[in-house]
PDB file of N, CA and C in Angstrom:
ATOM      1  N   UNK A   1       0.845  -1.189   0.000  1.00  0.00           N
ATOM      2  CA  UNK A   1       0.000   0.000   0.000  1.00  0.00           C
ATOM      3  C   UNK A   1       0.882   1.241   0.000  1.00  0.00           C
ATOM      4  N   UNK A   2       0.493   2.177  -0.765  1.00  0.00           N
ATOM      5  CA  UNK A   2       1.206   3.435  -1.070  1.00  0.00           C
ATOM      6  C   UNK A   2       1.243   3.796   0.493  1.00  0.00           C
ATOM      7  N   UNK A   3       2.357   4.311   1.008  1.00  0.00           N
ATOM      8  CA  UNK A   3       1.945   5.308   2.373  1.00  0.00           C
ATOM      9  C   UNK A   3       1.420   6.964   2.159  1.00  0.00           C
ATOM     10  N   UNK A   4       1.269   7.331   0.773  1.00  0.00           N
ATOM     11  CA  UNK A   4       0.791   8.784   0.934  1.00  0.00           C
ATOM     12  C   UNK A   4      -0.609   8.407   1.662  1.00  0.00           C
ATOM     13  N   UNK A   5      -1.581   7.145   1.377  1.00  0.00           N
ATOM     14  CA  UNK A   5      -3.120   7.310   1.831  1.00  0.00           C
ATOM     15  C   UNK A   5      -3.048   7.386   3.120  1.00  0.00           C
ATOM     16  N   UNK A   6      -1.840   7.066   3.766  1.00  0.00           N
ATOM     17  CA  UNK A   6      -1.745   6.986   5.419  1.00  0.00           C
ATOM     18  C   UNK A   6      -1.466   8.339   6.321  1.00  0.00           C
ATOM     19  N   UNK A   7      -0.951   9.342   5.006  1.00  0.00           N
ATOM     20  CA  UNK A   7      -0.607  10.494   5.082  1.00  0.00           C
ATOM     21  C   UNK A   7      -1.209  11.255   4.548  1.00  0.00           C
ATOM     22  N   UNK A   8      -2.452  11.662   4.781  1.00  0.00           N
ATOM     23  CA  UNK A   8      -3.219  12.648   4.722  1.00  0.00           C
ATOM     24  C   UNK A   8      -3.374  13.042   3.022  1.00  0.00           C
ATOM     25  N   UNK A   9      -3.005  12.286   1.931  1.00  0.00           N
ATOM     26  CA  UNK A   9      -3.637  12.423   0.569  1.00  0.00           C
ATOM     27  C   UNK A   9      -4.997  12.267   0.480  1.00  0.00           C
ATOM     28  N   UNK A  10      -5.029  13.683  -0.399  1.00  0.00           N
ATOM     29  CA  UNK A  10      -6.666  13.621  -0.246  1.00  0.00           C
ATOM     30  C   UNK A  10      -7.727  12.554  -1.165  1.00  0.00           C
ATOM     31  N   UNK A  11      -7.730  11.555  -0.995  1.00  0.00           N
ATOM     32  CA  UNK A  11      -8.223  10.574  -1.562  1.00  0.00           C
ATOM     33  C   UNK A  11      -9.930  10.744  -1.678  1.00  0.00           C
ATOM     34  N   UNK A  12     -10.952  10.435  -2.742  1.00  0.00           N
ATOM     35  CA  UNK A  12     -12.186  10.939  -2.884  1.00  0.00           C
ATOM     36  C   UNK A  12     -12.151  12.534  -3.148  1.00  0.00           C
ATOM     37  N   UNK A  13     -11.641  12.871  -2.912  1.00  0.00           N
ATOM     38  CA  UNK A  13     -11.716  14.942  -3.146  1.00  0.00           C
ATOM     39  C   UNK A  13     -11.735  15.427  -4.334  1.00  0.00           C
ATOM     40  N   UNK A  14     -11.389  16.293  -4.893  1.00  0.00           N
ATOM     41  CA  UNK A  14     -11.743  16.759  -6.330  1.00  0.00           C
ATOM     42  C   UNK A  14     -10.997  18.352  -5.654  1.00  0.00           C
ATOM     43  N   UNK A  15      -9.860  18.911  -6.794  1.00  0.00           N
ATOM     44  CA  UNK A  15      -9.260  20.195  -6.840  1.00  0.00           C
ATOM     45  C   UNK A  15      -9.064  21.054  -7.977  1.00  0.00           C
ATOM     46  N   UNK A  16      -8.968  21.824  -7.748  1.00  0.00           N
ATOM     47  CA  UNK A  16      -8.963  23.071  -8.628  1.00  0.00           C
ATOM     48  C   UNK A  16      -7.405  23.300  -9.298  1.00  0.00           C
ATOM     49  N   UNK A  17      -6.330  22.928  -9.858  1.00  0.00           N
ATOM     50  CA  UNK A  17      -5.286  23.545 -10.179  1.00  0.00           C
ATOM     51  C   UNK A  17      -5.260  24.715 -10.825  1.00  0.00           C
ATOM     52  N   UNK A  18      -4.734  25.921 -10.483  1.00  0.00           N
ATOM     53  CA  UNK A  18      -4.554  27.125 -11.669  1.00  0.00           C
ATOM     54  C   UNK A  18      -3.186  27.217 -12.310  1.00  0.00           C
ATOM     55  N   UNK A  19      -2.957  26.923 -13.335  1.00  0.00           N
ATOM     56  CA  UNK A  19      -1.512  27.463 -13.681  1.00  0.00           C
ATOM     57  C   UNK A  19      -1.259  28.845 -14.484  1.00  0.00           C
ATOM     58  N   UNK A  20      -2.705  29.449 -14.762  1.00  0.00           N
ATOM     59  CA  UNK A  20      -2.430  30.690 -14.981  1.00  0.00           C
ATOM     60  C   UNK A  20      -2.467  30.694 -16.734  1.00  0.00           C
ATOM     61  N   UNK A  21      -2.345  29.696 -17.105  1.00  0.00           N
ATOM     62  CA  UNK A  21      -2.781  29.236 -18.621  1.00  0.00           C
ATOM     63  C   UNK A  21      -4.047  28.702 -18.536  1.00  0.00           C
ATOM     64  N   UNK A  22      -4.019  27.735 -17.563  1.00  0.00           N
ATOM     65  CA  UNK A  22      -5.358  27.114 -17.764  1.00  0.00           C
ATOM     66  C   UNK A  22      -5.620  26.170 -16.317  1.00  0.00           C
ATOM     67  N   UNK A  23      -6.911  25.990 -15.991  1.00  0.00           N
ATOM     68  CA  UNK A  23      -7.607  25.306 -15.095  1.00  0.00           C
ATOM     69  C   UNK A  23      -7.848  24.557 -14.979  1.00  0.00           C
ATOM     70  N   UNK A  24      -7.118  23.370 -14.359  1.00  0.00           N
ATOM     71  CA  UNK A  24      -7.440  21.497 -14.091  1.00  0.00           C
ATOM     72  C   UNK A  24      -8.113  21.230 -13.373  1.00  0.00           C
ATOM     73  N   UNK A  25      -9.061  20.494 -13.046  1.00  0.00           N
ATOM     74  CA  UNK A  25      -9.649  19.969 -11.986  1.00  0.00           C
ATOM     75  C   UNK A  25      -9.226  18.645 -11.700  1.00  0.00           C
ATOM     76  N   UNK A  26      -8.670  17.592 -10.599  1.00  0.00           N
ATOM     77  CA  UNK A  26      -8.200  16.492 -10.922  1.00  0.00           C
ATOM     78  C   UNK A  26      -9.083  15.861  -9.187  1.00  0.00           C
ATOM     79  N   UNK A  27      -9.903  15.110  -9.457  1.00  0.00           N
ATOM     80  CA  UNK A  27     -10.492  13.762  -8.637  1.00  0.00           C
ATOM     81  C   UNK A  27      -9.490  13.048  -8.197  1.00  0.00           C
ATOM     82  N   UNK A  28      -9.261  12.806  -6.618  1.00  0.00           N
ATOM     83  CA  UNK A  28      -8.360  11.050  -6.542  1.00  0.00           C
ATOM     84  C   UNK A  28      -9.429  10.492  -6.253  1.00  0.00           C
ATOM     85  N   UNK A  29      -9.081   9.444  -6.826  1.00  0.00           N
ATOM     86  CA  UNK A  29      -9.955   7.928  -6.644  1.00  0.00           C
ATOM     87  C   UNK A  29      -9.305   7.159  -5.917  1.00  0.00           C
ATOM     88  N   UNK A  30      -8.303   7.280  -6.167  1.00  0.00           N
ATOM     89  CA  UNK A  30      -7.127   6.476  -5.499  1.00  0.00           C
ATOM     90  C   UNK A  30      -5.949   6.536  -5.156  1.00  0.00           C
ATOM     91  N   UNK A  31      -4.555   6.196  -4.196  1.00  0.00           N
ATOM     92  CA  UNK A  31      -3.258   6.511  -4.448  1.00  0.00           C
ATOM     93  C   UNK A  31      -2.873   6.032  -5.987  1.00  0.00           C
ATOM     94  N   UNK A  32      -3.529   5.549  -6.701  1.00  0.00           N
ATOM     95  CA  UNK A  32      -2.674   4.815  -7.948  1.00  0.00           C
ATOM     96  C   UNK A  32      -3.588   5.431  -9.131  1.00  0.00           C
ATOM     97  N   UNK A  33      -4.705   6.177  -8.943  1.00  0.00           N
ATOM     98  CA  UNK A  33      -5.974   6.499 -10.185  1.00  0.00           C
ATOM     99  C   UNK A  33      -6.340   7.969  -9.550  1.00  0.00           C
ATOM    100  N   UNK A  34      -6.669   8.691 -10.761  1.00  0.00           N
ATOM    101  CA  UNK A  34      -7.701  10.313 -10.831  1.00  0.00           C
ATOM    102  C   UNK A  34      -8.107  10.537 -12.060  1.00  0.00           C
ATOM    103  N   UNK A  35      -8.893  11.175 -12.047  1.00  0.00           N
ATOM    104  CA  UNK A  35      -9.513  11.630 -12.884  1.00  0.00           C
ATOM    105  C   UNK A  35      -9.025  13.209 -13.400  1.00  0.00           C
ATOM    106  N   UNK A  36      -8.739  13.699 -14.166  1.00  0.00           N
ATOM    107  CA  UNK A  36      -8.153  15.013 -15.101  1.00  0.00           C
ATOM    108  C   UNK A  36      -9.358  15.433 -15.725  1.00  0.00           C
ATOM    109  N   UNK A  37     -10.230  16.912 -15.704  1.00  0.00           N
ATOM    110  CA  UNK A  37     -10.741  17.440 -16.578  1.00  0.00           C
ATOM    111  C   UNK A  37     -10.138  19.348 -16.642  1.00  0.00           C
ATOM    112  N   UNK A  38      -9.859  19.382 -18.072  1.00  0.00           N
ATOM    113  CA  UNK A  38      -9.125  20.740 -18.454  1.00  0.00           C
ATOM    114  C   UNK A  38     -10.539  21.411 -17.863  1.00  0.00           C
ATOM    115  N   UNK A  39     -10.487  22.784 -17.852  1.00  0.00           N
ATOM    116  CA  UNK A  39     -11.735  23.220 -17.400  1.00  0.00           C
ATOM    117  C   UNK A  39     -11.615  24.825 -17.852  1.00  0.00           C
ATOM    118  N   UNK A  40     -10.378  25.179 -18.370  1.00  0.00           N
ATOM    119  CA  UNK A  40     -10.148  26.193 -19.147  1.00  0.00           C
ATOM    120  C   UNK A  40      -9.042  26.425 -19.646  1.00  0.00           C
ATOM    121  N   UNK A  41      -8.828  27.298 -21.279  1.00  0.00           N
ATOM    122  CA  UNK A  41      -7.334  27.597 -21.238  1.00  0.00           C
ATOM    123  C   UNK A  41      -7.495  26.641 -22.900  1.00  0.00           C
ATOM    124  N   UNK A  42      -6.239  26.440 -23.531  1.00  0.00           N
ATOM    125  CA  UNK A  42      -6.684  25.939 -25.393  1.00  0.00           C
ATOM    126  C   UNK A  42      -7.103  24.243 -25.158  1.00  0.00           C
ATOM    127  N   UNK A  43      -6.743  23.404 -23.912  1.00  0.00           N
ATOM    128  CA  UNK A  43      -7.325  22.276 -24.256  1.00  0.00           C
ATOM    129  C   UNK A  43      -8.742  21.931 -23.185  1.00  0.00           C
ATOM    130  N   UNK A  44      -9.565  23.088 -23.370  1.00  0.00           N
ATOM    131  CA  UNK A  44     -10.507  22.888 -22.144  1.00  0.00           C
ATOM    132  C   UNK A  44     -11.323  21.964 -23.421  1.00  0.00           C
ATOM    133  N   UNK A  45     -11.802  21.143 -21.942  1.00  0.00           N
ATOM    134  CA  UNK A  45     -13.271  20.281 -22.451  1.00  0.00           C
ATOM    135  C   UNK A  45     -11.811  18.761 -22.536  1.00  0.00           C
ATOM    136  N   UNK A  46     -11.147  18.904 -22.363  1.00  0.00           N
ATOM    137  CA  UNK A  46     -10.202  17.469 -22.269  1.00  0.00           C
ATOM    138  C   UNK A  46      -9.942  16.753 -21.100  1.00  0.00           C
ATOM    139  N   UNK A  47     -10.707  14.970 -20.989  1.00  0.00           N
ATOM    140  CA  UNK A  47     -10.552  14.649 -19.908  1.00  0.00           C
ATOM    141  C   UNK A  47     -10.094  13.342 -20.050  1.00  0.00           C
ATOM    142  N   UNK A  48      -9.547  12.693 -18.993  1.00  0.00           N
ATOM    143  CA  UNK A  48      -9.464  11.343 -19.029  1.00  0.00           C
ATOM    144  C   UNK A  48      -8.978  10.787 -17.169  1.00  0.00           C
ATOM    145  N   UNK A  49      -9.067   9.394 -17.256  1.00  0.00           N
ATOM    146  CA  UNK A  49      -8.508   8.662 -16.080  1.00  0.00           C
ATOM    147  C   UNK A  49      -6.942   8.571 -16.242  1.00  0.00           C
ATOM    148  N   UNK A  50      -6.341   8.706 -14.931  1.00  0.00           N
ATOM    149  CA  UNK A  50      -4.838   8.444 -15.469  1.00  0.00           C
ATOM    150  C   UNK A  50      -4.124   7.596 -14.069  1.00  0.00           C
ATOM    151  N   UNK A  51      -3.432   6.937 -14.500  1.00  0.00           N
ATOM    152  CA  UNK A  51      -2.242   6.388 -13.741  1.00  0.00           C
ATOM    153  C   UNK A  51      -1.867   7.166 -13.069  1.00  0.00           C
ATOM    154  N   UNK A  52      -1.275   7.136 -11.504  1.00  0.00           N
ATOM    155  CA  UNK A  52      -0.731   8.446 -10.873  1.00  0.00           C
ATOM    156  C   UNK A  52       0.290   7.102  -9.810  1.00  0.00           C
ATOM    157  N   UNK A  53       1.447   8.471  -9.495  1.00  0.00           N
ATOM    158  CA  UNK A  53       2.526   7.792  -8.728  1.00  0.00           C
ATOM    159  C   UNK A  53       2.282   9.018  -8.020  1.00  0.00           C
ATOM    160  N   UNK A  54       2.507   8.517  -6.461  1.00  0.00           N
ATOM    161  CA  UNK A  54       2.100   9.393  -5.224  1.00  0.00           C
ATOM    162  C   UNK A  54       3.791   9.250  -4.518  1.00  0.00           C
ATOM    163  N   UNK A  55       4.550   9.910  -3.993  1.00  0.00           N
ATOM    164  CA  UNK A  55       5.078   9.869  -2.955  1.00  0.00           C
ATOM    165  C   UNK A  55       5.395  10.805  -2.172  1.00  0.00           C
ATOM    166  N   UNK A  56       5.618  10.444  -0.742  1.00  0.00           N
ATOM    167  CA  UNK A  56       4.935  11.663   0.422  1.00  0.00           C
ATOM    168  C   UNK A  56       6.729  12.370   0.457  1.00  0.00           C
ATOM    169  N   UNK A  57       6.651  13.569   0.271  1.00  0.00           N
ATOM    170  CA  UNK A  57       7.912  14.440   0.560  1.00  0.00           C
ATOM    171  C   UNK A  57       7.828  15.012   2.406  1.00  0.00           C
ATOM    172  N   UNK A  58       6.763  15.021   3.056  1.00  0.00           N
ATOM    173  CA  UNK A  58       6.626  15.634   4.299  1.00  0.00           C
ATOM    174  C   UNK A  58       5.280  15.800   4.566  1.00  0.00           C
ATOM    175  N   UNK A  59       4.570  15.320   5.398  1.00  0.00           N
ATOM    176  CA  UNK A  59       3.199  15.859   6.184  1.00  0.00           C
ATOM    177  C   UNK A  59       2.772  16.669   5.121  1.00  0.00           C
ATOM    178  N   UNK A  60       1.513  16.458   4.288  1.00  0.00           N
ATOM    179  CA  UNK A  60       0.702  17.101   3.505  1.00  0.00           C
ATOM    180  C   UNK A  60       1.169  17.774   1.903  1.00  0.00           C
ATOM    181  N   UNK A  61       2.984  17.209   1.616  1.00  0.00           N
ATOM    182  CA  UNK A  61       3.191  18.126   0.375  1.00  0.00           C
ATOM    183  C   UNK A  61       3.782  16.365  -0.086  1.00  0.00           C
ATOM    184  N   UNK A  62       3.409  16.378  -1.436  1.00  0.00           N
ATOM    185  CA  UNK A  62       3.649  14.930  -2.411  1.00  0.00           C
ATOM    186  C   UNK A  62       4.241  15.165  -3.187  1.00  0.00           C
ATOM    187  N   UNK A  63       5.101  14.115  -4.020  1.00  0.00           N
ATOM    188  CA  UNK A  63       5.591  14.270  -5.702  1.00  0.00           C
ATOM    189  C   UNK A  63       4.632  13.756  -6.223  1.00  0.00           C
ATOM    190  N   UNK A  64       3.902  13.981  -7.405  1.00  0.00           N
ATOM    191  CA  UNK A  64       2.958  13.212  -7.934  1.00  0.00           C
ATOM    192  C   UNK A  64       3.300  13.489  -9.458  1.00  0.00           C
ATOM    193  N   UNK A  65       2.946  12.285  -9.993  1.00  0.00           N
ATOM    194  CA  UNK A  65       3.544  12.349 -10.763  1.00  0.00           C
ATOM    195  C   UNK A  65       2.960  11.284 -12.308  1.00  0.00           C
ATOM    196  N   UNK A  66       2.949  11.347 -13.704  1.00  0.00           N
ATOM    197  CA  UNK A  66       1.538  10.755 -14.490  1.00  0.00           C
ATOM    198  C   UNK A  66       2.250  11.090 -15.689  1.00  0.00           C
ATOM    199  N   UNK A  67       1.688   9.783 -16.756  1.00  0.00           N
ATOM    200  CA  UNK A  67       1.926  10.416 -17.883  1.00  0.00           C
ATOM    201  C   UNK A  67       0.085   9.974 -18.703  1.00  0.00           C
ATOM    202  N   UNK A  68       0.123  11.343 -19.552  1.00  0.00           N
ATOM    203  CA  UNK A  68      -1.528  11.496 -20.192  1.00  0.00           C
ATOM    204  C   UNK A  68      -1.091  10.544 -21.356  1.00  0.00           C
ATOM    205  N   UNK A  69      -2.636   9.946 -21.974  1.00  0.00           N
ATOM    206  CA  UNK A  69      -3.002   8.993 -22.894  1.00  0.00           C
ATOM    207  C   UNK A  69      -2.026   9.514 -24.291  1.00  0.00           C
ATOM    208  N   UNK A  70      -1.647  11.360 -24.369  1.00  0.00           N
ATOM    209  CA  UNK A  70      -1.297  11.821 -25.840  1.00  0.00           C
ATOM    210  C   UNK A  70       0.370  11.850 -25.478  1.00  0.00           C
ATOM    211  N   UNK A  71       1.075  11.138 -24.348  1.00  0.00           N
ATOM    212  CA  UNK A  71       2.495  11.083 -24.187  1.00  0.00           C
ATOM    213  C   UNK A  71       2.512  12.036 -23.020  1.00  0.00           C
ATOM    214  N   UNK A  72       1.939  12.995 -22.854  1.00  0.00           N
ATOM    215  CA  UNK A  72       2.446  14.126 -22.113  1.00  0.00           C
ATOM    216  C   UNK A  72       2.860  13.962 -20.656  1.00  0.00           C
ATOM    217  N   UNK A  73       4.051  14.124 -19.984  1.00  0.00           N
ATOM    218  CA  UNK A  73       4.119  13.635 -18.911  1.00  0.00           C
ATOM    219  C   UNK A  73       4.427  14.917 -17.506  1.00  0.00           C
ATOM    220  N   UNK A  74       4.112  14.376 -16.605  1.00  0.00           N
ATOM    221  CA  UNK A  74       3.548  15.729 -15.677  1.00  0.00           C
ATOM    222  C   UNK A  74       3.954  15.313 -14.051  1.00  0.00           C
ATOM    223  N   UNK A  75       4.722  16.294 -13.811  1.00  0.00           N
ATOM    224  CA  UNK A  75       5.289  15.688 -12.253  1.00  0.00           C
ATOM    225  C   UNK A  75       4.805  17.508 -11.557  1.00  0.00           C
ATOM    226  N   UNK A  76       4.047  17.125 -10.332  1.00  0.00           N
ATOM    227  CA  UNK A  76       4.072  17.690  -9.596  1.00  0.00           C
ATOM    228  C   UNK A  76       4.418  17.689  -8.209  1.00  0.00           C
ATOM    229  N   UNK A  77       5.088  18.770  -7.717  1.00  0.00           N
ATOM    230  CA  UNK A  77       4.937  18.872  -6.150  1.00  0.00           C
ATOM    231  C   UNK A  77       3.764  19.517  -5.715  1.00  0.00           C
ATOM    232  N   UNK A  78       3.152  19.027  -4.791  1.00  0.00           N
ATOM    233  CA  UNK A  78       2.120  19.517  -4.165  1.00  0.00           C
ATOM    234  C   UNK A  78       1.725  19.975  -2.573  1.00  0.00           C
ATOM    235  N   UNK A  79       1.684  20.742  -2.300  1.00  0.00           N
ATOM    236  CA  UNK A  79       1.823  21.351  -0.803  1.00  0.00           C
ATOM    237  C   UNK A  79       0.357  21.450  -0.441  1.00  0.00           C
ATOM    238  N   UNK A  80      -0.381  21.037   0.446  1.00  0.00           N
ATOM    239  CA  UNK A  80      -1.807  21.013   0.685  1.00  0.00           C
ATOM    240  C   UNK A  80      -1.953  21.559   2.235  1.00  0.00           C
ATOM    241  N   UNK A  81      -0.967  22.054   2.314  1.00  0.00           N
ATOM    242  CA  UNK A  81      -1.076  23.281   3.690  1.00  0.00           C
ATOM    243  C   UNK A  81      -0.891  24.379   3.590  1.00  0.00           C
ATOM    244  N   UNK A  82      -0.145  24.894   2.204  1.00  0.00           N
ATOM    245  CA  UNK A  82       0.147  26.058   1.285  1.00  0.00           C
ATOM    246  C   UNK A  82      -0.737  26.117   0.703  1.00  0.00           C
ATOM    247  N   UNK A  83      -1.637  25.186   0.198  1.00  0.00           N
ATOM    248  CA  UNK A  83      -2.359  25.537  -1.626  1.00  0.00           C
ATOM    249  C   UNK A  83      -1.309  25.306  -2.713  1.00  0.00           C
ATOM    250  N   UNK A  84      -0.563  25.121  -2.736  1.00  0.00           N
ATOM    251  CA  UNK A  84       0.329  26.151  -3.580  1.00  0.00           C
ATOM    252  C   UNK A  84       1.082  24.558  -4.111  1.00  0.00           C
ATOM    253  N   UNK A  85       0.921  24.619  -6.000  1.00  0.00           N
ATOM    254  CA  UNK A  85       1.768  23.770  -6.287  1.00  0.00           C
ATOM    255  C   UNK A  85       2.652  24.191  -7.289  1.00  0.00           C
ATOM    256  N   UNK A  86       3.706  22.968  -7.713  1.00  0.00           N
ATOM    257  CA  UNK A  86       4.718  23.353  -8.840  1.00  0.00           C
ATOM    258  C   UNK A  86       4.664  22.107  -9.677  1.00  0.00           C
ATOM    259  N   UNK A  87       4.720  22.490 -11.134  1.00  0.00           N
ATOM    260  CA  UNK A  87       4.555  21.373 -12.044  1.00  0.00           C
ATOM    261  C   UNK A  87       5.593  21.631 -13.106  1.00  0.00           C
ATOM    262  N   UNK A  88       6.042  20.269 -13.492  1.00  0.00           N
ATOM    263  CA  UNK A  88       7.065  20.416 -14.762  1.00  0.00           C
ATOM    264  C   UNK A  88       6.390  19.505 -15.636  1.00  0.00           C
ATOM    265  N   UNK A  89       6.141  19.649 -16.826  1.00  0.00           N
ATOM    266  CA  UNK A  89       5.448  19.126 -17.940  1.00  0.00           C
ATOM    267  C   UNK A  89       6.155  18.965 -19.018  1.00  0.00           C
ATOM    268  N   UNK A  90       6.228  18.035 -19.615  1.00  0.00           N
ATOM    269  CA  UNK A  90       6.750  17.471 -21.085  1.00  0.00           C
ATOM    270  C   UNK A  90       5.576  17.545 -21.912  1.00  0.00           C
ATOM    271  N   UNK A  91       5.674  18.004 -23.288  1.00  0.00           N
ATOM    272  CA  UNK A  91       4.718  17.466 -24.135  1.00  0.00           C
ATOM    273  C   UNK A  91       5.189  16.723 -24.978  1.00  0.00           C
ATOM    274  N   UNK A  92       4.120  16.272 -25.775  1.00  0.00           N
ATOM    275  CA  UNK A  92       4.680  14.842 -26.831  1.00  0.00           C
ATOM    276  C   UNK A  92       5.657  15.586 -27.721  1.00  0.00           C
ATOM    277  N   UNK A  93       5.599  17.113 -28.343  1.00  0.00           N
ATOM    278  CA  UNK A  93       7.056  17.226 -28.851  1.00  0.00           C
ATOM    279  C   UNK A  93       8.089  17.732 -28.218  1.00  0.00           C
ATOM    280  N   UNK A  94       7.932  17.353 -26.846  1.00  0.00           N
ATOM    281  CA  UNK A  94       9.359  17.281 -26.099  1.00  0.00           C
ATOM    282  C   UNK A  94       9.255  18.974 -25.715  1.00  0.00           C
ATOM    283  N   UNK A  95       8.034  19.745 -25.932  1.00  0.00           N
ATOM    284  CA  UNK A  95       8.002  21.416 -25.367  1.00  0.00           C
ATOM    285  C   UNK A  95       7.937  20.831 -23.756  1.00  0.00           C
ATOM    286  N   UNK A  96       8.879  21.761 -22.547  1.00  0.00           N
ATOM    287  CA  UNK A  96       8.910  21.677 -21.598  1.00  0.00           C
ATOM    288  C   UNK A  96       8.542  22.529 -21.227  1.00  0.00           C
ATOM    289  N   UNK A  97       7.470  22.879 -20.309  1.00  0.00           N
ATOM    290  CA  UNK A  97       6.901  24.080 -19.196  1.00  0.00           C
ATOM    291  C   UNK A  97       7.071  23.888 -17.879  1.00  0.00           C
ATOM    292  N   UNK A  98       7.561  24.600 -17.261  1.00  0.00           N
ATOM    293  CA  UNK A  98       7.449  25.221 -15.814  1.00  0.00           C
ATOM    294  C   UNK A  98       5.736  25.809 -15.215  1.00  0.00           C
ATOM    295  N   UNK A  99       5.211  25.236 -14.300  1.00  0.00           N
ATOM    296  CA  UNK A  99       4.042  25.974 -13.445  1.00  0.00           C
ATOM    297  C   UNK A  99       4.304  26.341 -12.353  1.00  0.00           C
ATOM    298  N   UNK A 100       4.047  27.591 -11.708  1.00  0.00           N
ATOM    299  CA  UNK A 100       3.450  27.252 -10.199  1.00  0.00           C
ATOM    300  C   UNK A 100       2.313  28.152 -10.031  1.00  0.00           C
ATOM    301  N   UNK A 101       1.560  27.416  -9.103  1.00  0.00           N
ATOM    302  CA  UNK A 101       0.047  28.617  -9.158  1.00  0.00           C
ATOM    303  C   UNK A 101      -0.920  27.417  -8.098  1.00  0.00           C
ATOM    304  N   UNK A 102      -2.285  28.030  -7.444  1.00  0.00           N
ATOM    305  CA  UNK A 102      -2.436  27.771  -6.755  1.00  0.00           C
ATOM    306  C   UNK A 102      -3.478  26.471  -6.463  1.00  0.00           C
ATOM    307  N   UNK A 103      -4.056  25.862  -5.622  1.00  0.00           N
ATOM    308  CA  UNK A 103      -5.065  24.612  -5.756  1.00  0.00           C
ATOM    309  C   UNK A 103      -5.790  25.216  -4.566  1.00  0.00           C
ATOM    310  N   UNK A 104      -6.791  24.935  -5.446  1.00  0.00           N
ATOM    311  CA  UNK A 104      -7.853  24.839  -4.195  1.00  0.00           C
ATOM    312  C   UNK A 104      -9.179  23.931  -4.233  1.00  0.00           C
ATOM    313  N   UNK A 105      -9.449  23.355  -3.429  1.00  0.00           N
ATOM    314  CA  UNK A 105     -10.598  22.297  -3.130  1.00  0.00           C
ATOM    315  C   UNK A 105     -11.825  22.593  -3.295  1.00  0.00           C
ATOM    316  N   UNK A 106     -12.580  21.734  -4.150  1.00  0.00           N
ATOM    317  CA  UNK A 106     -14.166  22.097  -4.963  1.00  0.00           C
ATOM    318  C   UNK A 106     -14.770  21.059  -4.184  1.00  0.00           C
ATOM    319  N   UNK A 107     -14.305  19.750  -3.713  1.00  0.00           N
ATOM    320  CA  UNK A 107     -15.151  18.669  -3.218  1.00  0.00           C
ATOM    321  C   UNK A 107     -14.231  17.799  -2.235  1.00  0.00           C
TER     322      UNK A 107
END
């Protein structure tokens, strides 16, 4: 069993990511499954289930970390006592972006 679920990952919840381009909403279902829907920004209306790797960096902040169905692969740190996350993203032609911007909880 992953130990993030033992550590306060918000498992069942649903969040808000902003990166200031655009607006994710991402469901855990599970330490190992979530759900992704874009919710604004050029790929809104894009969703899917994804594979997720959880591991706990300290009381409430994770690496998390996924790659999407079109290659794109996406590691975040996540701080859930801050709000406040950071993401590094690959896309399928290898464009790399930097995020940080804030989360906040819808469910």
């Amino acid at each position: 069993m992953n130990t993030a679920n033992l550590i306060t990952y918000p498992i069942g919840h649903t969040y808000v990511f902003d990166t200031g381009v655009a607006e994710i909403e991402q469901h855990y279902h599970s330490t190992e499954r979530m759900h992704c829907e874009v919710l604004s920004g050029p790929r809104a209306g894009a969703e899917e289930t994804l594979a997720i790797d959880i591991k706990l960096l300290r009381p409430s902040v994770f690496l998390v970390s996924w790659q999407a169905g079109d290659k794109t692969t996406v590691v975040h740190v996540e701080d859930f006592d801050a709000s406040v996350f950071y993401s590094n993203v690959t896309q399928p032609n290898a464009t790399f972006r930097r995020y940080t911007g804030k989360m906040r909880r819808v469910s």
